[in-house]
N, C-alpha and C. Protein backbone atom coordinates (compact mmCIF):
# COMPACT_ATOMS: atom_id res chain seq x y z
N UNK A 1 -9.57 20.18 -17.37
CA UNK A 1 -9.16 20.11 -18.77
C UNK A 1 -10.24 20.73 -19.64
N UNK A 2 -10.06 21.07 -21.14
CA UNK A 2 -10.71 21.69 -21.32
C UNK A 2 -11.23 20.71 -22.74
N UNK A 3 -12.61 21.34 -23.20
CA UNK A 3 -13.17 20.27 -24.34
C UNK A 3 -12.55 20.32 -24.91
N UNK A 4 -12.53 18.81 -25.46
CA UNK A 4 -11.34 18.69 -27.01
C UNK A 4 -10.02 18.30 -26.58
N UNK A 5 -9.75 18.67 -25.06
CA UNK A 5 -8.59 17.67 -24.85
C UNK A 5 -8.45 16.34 -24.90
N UNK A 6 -7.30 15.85 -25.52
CA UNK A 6 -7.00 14.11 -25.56
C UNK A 6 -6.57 13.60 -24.04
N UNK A 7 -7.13 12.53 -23.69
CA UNK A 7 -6.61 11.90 -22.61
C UNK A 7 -6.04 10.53 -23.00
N UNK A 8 -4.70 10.12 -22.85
CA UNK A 8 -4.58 8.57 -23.29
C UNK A 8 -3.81 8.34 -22.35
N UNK A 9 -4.52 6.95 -21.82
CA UNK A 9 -4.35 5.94 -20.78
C UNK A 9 -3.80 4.61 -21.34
N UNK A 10 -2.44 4.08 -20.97
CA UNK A 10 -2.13 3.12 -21.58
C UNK A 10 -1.16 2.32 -20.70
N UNK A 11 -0.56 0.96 -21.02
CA UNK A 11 -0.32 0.20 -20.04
C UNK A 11 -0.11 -1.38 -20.46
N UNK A 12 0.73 -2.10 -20.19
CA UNK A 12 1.38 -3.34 -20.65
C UNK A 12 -0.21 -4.17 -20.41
N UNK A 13 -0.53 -4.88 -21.36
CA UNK A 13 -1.40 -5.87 -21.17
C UNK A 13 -1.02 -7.26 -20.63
N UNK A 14 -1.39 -7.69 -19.59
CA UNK A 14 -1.11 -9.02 -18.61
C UNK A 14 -0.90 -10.09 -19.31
N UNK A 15 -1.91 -10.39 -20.11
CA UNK A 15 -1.64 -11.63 -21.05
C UNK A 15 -0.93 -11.53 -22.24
N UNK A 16 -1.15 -10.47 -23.18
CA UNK A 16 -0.28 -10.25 -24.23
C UNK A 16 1.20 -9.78 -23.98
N UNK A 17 1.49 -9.11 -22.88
CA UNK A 17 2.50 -8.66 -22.37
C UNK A 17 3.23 -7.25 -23.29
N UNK A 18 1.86 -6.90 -23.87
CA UNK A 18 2.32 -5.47 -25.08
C UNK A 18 1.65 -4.37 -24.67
N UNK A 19 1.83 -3.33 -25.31
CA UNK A 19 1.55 -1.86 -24.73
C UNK A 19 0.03 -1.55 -25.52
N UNK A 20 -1.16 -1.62 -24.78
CA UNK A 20 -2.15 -1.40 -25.37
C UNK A 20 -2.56 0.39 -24.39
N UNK A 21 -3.45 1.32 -25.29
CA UNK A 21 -3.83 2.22 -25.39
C UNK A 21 -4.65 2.65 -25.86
N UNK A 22 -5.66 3.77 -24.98
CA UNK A 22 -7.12 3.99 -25.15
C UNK A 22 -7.21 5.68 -24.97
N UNK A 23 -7.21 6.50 -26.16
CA UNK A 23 -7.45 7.62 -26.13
C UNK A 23 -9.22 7.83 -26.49
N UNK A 24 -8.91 9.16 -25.29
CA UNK A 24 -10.74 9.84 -24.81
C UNK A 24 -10.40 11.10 -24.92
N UNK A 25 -11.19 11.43 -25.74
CA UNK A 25 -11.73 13.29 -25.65
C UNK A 25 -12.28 13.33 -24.70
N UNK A 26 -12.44 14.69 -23.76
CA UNK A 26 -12.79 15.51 -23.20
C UNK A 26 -13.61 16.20 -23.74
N UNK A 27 -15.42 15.91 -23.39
CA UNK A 27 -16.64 16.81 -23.48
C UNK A 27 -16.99 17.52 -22.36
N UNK A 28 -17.66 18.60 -22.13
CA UNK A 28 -18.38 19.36 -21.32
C UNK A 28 -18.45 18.31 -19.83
N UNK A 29 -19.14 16.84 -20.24
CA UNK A 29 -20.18 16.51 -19.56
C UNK A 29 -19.90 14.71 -20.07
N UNK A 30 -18.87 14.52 -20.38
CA UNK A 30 -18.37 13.08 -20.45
C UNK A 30 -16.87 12.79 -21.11
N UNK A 31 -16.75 11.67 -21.32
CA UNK A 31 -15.30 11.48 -21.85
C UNK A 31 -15.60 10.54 -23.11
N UNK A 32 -15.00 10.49 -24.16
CA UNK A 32 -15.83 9.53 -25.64
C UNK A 32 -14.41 9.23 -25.55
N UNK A 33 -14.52 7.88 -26.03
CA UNK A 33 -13.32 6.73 -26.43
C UNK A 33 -13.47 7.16 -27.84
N UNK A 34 -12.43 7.47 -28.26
CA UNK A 34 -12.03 8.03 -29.46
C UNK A 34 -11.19 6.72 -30.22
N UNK A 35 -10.47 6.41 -29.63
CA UNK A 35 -9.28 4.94 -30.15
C UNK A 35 -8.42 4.38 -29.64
N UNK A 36 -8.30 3.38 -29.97
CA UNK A 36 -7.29 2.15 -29.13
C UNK A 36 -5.91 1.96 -30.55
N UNK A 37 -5.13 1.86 -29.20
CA UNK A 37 -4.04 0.35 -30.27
C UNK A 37 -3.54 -0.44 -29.28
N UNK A 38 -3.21 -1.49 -30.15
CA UNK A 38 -2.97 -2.70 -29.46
C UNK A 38 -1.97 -3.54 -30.40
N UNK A 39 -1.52 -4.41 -30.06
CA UNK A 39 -0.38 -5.38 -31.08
C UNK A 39 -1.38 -6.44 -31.46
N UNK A 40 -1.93 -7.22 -30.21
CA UNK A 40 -2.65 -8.48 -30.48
C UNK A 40 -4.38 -8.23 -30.44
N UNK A 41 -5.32 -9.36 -31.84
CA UNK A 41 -6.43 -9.15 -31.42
C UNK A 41 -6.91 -10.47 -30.60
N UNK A 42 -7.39 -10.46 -29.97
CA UNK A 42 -7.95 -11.25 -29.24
C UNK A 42 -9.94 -11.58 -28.55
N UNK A 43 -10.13 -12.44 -28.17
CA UNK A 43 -11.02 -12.75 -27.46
C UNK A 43 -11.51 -11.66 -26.54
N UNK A 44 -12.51 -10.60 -26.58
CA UNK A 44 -13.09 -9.38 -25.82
C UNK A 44 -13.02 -8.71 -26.50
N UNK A 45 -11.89 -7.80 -27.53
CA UNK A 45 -11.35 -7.18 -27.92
C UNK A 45 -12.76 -6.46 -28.90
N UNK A 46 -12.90 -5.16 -29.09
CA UNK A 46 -13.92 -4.49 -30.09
C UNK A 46 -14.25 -4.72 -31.58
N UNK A 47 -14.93 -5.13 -31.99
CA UNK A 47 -14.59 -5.89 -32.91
C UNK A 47 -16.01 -5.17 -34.14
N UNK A 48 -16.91 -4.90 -33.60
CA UNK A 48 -18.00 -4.14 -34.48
C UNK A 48 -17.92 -2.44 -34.40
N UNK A 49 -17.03 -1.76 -33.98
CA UNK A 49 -17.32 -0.33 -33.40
C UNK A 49 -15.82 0.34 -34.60
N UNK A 50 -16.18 1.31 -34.92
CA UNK A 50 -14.67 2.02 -35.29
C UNK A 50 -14.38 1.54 -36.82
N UNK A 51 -13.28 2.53 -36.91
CA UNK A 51 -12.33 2.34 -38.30
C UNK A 51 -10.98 1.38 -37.95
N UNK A 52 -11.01 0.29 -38.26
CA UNK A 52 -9.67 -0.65 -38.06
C UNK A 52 -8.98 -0.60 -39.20
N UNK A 53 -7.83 -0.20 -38.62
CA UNK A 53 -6.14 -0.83 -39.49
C UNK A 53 -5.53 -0.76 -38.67
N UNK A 54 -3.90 -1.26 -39.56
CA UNK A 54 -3.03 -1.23 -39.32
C UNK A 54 -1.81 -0.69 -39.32
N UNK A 55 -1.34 0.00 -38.00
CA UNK A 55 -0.10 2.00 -38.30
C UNK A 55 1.24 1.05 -37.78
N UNK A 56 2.16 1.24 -37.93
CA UNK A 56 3.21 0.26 -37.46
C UNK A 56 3.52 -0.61 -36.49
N UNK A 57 2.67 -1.97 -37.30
CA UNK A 57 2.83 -3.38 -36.95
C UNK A 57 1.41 -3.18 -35.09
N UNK A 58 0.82 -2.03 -35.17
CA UNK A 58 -0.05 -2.02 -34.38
C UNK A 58 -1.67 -1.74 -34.96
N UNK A 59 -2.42 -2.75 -34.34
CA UNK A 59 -4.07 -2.43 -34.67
C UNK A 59 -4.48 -1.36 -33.94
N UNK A 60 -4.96 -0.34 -34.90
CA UNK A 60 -5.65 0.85 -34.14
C UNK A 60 -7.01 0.94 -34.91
N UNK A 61 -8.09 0.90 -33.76
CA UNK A 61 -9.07 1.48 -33.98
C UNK A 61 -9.62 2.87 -33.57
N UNK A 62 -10.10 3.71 -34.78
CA UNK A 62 -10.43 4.82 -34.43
C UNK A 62 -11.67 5.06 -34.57
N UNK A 63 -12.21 6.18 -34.50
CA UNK A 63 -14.06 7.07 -34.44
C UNK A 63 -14.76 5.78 -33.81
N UNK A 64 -14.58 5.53 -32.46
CA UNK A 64 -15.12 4.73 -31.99
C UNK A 64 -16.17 5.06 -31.34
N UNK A 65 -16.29 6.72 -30.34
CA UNK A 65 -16.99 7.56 -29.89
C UNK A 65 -18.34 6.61 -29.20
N UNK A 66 -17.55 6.12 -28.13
CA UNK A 66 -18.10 5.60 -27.19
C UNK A 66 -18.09 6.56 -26.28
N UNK A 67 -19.12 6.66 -25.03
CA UNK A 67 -19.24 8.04 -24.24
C UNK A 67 -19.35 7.06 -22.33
N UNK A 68 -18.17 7.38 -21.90
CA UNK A 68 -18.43 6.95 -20.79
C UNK A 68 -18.59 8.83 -19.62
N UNK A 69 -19.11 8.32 -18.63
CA UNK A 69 -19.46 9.29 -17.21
C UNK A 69 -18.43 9.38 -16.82
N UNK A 70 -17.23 8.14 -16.33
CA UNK A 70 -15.85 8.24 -15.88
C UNK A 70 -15.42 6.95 -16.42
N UNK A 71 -13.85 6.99 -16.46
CA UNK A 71 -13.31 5.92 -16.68
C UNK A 71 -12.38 5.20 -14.99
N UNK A 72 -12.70 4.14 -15.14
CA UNK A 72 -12.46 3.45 -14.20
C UNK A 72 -11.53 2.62 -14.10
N UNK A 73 -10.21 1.92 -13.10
CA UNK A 73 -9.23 0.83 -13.80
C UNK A 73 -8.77 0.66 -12.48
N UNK A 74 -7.80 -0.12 -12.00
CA UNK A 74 -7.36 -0.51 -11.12
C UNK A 74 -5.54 -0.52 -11.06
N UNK A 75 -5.16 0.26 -10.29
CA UNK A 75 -3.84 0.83 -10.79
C UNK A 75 -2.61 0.56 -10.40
N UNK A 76 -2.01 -0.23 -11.04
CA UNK A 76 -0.79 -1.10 -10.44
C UNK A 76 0.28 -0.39 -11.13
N UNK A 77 1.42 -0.56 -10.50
CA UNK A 77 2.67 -0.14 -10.86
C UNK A 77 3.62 -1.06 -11.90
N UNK A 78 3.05 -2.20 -11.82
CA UNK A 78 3.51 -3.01 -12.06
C UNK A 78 2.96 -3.57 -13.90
N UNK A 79 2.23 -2.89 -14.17
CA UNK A 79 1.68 -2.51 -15.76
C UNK A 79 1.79 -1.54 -16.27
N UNK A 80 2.81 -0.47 -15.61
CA UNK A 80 3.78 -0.13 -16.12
C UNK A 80 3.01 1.25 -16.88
N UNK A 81 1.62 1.63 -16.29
CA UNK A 81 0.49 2.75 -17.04
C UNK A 81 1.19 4.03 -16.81
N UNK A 82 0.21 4.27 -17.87
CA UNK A 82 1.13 5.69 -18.58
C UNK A 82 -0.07 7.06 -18.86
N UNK A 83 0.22 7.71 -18.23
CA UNK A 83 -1.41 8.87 -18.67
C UNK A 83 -0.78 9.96 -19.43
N UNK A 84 -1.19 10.99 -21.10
CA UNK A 84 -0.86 11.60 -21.72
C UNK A 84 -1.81 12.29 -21.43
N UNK A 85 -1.69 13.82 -21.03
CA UNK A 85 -2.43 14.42 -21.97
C UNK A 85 -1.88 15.71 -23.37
N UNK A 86 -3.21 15.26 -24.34
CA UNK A 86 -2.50 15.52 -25.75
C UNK A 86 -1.07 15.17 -25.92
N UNK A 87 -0.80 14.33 -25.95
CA UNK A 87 0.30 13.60 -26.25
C UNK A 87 1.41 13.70 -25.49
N UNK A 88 1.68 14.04 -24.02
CA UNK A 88 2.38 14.80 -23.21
C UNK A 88 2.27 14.12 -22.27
N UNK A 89 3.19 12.65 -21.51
CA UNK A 89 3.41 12.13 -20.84
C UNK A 89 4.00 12.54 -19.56
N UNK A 90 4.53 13.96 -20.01
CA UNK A 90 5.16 14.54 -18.69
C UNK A 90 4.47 15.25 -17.43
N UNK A 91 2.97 15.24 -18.01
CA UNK A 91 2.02 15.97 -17.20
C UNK A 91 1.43 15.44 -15.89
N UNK A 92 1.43 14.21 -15.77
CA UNK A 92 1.14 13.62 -14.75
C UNK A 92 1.96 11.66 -15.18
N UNK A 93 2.41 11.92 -13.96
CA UNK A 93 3.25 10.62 -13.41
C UNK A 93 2.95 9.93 -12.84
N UNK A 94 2.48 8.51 -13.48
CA UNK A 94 1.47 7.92 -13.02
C UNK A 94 2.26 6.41 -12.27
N UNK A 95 3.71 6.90 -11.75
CA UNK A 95 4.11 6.01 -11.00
C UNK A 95 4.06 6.49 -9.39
N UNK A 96 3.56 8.13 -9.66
CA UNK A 96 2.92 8.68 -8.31
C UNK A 96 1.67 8.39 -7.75
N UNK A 97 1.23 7.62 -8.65
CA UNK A 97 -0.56 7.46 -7.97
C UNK A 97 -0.43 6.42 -7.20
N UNK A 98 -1.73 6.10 -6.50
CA UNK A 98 -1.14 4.55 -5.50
C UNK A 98 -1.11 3.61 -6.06
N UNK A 99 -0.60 2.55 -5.80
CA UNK A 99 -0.43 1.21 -6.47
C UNK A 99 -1.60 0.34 -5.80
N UNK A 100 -1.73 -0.33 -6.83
CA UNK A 100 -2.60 -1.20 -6.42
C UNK A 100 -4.15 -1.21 -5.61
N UNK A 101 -4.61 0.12 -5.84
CA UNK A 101 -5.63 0.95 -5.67
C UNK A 101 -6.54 1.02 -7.22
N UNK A 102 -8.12 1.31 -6.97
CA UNK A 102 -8.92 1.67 -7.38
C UNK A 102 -9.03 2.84 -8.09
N UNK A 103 -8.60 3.76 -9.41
CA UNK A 103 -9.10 4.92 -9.65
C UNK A 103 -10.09 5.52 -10.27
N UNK A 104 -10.30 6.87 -10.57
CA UNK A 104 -11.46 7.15 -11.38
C UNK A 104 -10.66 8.47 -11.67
N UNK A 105 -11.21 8.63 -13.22
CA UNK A 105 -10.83 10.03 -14.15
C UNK A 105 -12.62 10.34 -14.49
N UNK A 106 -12.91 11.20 -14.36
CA UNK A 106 -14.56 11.59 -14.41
C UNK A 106 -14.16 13.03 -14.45
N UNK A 107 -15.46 13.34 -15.00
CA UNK A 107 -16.09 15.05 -15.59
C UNK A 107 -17.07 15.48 -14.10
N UNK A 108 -16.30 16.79 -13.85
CA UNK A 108 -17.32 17.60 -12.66
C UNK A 108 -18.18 18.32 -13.89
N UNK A 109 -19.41 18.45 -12.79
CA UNK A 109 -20.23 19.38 -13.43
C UNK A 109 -19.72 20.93 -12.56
């Protein structure tokens, strides 16, 4: 992918049982959490980082520009995850990946 692409990773939350989502730019040499939404706030949840409001009836935080090496998650079928890139869900089908397996999205040098 190339810099400046959006990556958003998203997926029914277990306890809230709502569609939370975490878009990352694409740098050279990492991936920056750019923004979340979510329905419910809760206990863990980011709470000092970013611009918070509210876009229809969902909390989104944005310019959060957190910088991870890779992003990491554990990938069930059954949470129902969803991978965009730039807003384009059709690009990869993420009911093809394995279930219930370990993944990683990371930057080659």
């Amino acid at each position: 992918m190339e810099t400046g692409t959006q990556v958003t990773l998203s997926w029914i939350h277990s306890i809230e049982l709502s569609r939370w989502s975490e878009t990352y730019l694409v740098q050279p040499d990492r991936l920056v959490l750019s923004s979340t939404e979510f329905f419910e706030y809760g206990a863990g949840m980011p709470l000092d980082e970013g611009d918070v409001h509210l876009r229809d009836g969902k909390i989104v935080i944005e310019n959060i520009n957190r910088n991870f090496d890779a992003i990491r998650w554990f990938h069930s079928h059954r949470a129902d995850y969803r991978i965009s890139i730039n807003d384009d869900p059709s690009l990869i089908d993420a009911s093809e990946l394995p279930d219930r397996e370990p993944l990683t999205l990371s930057m080659r040098n």
